[in-house]
C-alpha atoms as a PDB file:
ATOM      1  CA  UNK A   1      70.000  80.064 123.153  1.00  0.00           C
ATOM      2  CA  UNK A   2      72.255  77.261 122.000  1.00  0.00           C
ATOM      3  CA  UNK A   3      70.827  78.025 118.038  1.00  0.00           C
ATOM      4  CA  UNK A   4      71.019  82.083 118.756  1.00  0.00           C
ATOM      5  CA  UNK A   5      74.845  81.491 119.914  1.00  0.00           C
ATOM      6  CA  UNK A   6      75.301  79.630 115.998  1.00  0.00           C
ATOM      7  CA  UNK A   7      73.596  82.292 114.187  1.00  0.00           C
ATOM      8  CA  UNK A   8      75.956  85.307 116.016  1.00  0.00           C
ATOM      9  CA  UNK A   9      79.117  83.201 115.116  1.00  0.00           C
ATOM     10  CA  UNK A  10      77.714  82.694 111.393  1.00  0.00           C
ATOM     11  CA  UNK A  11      76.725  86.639 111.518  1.00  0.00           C
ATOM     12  CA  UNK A  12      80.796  87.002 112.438  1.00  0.00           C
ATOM     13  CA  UNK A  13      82.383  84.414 110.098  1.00  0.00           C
ATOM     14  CA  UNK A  14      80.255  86.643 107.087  1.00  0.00           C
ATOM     15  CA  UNK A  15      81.056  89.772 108.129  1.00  0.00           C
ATOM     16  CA  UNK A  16      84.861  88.825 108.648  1.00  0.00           C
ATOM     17  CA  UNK A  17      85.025  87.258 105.060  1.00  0.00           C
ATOM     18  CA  UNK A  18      83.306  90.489 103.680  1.00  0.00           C
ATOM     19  CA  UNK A  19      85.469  92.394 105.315  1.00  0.00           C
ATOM     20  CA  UNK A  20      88.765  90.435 103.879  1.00  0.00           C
ATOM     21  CA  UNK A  21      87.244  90.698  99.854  1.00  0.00           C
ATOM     22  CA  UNK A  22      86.370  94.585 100.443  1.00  0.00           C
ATOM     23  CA  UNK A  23      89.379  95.591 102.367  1.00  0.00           C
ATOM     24  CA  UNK A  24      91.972  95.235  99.523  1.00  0.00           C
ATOM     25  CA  UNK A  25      92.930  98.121  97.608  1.00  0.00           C
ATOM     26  CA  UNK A  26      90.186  97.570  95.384  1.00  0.00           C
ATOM     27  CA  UNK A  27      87.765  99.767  97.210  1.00  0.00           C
ATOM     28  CA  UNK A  28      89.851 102.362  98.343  1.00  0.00           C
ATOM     29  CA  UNK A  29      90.366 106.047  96.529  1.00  0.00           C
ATOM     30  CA  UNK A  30      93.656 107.388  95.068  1.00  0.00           C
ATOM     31  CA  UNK A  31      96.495 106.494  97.100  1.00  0.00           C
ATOM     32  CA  UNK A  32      98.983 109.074  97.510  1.00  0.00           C
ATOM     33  CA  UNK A  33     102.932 107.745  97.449  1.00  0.00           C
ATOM     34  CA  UNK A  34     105.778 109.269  98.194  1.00  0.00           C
ATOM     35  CA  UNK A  35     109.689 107.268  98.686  1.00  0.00           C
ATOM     36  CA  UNK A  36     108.800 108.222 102.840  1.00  0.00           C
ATOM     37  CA  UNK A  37     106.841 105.741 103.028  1.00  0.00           C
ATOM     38  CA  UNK A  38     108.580 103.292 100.138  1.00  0.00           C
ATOM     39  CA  UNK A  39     108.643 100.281 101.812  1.00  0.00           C
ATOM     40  CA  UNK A  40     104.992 100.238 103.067  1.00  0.00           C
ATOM     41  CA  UNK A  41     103.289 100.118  99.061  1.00  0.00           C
ATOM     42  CA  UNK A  42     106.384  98.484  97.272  1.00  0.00           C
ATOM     43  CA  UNK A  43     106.423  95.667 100.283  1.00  0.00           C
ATOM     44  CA  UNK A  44     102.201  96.043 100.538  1.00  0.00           C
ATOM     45  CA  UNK A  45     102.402  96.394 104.245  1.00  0.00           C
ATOM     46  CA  UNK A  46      99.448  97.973 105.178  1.00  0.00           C
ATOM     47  CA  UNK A  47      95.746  97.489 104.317  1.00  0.00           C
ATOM     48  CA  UNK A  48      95.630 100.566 101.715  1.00  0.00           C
ATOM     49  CA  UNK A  49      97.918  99.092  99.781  1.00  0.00           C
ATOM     50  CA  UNK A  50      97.486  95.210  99.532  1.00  0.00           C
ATOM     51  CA  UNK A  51      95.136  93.786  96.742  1.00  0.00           C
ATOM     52  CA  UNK A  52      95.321  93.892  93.081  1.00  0.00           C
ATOM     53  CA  UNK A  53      92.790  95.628  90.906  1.00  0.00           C
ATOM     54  CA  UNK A  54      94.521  96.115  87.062  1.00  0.00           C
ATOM     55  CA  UNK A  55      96.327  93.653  84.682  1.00  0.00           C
ATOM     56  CA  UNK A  56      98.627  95.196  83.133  1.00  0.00           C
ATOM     57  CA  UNK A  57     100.051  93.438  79.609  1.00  0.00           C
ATOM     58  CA  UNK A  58     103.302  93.720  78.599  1.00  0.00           C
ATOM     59  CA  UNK A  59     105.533  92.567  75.312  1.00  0.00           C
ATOM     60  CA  UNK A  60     109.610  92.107  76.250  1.00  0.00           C
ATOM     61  CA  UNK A  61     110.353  93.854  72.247  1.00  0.00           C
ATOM     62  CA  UNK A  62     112.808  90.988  71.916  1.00  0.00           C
ATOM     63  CA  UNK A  63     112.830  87.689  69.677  1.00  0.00           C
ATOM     64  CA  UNK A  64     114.120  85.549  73.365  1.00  0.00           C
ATOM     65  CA  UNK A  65     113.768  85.977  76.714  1.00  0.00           C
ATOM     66  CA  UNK A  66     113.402  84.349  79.801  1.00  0.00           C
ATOM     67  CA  UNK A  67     112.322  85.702  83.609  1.00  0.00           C
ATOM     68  CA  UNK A  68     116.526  85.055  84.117  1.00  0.00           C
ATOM     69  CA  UNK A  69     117.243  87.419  81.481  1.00  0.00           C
ATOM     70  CA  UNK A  70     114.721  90.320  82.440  1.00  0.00           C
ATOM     71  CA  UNK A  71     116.053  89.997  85.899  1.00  0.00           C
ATOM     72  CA  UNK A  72     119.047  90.614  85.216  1.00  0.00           C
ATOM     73  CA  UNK A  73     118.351  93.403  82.446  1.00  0.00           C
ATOM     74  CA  UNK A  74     116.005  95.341  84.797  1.00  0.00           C
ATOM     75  CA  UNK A  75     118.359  94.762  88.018  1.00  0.00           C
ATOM     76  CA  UNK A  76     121.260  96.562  85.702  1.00  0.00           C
ATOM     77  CA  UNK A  77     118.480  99.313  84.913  1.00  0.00           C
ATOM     78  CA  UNK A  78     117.900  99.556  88.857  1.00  0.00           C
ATOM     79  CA  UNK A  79     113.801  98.490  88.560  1.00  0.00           C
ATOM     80  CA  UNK A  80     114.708  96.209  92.183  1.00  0.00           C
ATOM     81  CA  UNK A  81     114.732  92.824  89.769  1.00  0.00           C
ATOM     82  CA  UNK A  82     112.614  91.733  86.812  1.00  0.00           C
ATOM     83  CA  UNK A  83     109.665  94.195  86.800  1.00  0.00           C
ATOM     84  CA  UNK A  84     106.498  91.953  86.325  1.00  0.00           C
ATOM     85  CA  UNK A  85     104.452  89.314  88.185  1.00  0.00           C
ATOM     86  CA  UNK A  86     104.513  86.866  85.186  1.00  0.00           C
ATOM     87  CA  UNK A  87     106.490  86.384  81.757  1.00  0.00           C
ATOM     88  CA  UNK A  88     104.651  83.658  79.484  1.00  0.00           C
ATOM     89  CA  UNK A  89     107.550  81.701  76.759  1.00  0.00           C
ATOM     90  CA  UNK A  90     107.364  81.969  73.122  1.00  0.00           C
ATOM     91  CA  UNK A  91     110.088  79.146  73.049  1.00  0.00           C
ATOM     92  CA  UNK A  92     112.730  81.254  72.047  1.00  0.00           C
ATOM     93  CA  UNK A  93     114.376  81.218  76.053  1.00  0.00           C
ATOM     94  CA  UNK A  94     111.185  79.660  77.704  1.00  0.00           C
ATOM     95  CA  UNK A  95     108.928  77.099  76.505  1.00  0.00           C
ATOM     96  CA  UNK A  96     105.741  78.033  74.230  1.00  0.00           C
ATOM     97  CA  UNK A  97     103.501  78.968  76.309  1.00  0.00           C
ATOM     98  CA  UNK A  98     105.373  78.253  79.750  1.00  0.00           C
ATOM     99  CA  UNK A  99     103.916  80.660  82.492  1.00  0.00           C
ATOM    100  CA  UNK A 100     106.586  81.580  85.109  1.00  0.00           C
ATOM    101  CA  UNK A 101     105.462  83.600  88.093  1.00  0.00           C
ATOM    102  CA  UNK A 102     108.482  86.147  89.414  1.00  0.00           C
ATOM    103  CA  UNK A 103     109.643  87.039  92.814  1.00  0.00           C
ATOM    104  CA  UNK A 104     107.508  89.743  92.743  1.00  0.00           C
ATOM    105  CA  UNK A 105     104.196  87.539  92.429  1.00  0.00           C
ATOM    106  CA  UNK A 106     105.664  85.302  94.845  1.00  0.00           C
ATOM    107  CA  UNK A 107     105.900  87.705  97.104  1.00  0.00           C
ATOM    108  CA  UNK A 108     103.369  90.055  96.720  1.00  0.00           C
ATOM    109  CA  UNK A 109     105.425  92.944  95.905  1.00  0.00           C
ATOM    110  CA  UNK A 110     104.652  95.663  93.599  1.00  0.00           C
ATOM    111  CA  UNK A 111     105.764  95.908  90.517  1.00  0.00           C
ATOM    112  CA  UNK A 112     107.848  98.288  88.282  1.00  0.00           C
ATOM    113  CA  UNK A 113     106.619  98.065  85.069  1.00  0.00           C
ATOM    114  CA  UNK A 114     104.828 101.161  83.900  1.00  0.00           C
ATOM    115  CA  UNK A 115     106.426 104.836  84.345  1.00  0.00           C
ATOM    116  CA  UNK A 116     106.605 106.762  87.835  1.00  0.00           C
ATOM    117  CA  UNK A 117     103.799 108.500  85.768  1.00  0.00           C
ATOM    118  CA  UNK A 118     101.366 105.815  86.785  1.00  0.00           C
ATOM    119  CA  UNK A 119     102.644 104.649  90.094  1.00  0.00           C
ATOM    120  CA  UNK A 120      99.414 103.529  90.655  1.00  0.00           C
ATOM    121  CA  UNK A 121      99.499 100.783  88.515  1.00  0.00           C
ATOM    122  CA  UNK A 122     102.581  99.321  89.480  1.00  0.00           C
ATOM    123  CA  UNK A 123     101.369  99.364  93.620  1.00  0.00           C
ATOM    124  CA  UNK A 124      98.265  97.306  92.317  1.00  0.00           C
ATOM    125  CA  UNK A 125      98.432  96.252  88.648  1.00  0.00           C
ATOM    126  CA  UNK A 126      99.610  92.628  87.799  1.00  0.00           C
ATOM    127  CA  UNK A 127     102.513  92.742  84.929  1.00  0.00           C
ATOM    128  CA  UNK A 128     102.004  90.458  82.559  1.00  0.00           C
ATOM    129  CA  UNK A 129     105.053  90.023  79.890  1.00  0.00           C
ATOM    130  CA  UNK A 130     105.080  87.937  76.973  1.00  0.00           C
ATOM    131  CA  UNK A 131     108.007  87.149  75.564  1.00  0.00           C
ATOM    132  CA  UNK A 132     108.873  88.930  71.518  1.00  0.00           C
ATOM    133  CA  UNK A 133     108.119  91.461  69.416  1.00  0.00           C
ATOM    134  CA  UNK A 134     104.437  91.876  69.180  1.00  0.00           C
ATOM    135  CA  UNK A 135     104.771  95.368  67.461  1.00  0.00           C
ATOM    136  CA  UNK A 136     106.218  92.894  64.343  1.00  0.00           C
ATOM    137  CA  UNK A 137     105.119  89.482  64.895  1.00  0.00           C
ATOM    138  CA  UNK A 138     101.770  87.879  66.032  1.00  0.00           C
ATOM    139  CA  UNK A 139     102.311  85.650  69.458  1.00  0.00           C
ATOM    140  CA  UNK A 140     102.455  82.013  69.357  1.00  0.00           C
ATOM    141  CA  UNK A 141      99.079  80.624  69.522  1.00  0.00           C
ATOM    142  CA  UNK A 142     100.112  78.573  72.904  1.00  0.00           C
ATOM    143  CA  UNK A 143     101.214  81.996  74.386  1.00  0.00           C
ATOM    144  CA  UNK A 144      97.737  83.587  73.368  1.00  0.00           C
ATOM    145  CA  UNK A 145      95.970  80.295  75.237  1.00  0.00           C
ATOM    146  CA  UNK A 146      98.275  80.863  78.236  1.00  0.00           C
ATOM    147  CA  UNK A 147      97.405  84.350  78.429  1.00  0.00           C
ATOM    148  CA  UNK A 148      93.756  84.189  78.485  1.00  0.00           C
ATOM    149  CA  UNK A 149      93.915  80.789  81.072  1.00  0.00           C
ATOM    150  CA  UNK A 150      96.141  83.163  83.563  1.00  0.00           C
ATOM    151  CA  UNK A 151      93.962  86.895  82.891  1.00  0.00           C
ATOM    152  CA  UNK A 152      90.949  84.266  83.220  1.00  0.00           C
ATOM    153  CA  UNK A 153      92.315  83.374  86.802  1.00  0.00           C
ATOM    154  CA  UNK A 154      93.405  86.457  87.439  1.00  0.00           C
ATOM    155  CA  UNK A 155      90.145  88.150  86.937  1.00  0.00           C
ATOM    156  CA  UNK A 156      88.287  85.630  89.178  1.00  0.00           C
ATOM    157  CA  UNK A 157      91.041  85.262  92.102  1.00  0.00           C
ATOM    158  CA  UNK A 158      91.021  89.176  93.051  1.00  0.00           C
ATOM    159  CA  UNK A 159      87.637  90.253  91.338  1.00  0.00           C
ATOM    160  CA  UNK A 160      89.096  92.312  88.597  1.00  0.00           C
ATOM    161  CA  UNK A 161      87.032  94.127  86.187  1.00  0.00           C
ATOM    162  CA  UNK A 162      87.613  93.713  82.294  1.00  0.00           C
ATOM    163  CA  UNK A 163      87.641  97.198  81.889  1.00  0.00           C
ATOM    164  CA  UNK A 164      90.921  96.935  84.253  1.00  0.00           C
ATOM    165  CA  UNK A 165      92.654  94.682  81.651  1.00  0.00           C
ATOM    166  CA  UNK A 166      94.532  96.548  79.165  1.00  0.00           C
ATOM    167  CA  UNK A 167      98.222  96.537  77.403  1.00  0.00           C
ATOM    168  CA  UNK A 168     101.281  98.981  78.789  1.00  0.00           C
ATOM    169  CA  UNK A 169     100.336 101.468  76.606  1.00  0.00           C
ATOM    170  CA  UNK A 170      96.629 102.517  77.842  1.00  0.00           C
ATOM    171  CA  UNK A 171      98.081 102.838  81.392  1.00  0.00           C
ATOM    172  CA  UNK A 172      96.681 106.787  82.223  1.00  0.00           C
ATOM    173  CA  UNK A 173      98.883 109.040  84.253  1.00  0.00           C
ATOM    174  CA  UNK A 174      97.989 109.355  87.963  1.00  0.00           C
ATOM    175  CA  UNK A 175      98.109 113.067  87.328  1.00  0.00           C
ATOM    176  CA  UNK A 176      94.451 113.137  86.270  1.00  0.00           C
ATOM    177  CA  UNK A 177      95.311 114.641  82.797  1.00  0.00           C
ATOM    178  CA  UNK A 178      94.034 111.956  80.555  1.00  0.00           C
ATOM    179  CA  UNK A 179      97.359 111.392  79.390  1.00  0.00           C
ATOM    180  CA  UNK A 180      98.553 107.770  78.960  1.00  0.00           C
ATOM    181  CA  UNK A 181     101.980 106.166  78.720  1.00  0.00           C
ATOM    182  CA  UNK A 182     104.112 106.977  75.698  1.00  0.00           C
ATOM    183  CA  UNK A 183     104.860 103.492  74.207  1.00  0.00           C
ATOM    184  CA  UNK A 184     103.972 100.941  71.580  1.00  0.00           C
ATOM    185  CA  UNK A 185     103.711  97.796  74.163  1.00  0.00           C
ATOM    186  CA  UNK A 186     102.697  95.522  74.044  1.00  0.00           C
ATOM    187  CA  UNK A 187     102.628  95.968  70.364  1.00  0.00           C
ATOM    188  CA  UNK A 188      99.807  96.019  67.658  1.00  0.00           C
ATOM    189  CA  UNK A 189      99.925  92.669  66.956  1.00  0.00           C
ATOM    190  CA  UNK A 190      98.408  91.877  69.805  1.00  0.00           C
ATOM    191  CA  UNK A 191      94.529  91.215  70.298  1.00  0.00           C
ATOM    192  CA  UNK A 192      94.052  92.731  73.230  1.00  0.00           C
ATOM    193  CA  UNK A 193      90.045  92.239  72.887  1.00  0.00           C
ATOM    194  CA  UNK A 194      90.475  88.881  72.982  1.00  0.00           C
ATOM    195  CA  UNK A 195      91.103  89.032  76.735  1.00  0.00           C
ATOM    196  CA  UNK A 196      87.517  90.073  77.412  1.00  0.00           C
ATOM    197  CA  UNK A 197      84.204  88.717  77.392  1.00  0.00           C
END
């Protein structure tokens, strides 16, 4: 009985873990939004919208910057506060290569870094923004190394798919049309193929 008893309670603890890695937003179909029901995806109060399941990567199209700086910017531009999860230094603000994690990662919050076009990927894609032009200029070799280290962690953490890594400007509507987000970023210096295996 006593052995029986053990293997119900292991049956439970598997079941309940299972249940926590397939209940995030991962698994779920298209998620319908609407500013109703704003605070339950931008907060990621309920169950359909918690999880992460795209990385989104982002360039800041300046030679400095710093996760003060974009706050402020993007609070003036009402985005709710510096619009990504991360911002990785190019030493012109941060340090080369510094990873600093936002309010929004810490947190949990969505994000607002692609267009209301693609909702979707601000409710459950991590932004990612390194710092300078990358349309001009090639990132710093420590930013690069930072980038893969965190999209490597990343990946792992919240079981994200390397087709579900790509830059700002692959992000596809939510409309179903195909189309994708009019914009350069993160810039075509930037080896986006790099970040996959």
């Amino acid at each position: 009985m006593k052995a029986f008893i053990q293997f119900l309670y292991f049956i439970s603890i598997f079941c309940a873990a299972s249940y926590a890695q397939n209940s995030s937003a991962q698994n779920f179909g298209p998620v319908k939004f609407s500013w109703h029901n704003h605070s339950d995806w931008y907060y990621k109060k309920s169950e359909p919208y918690q999880g992460w399941k795209y990385i989104v990567i982002h360039h800041s199209a300046t030679r400095a910057g710093s996760v003060k700086a974009f706050h402020q910017f993007h609070t003036q531009q009402g985005y709710g506060g510096i619009a990504y999860h991360f911002v990785i230094g190019n030493g012109n603000g941060m340090q080369d290569g510094e990873v600093q994690d936002t309010f929004r990662w810490q947190q949990q919050l969505s994000g607002t870094h692609v267009s209301v076009n693609a909702w979707d990927h601000n409710v459950f894609g991590i932004g990612i923004c390194l710092v300078g032009n990358l349309e001009n200029a090639l990132p710093t070799k420590a930013q690069m190394e930072a980038l893969k280290k965190l999209v490597t962690r990343l990946k792992k953490m919240y079981r994200i798919k390397s087709k579900n890594v790509f830059g700002h400007r692959q992000v596809k509507y939510d409309d179903a049309s195909g189309r994708k987000e009019q914009t350069a970023c993160p810039g075509k210096k930037l080896d986006l193929n790099s970040l996959k295996p």
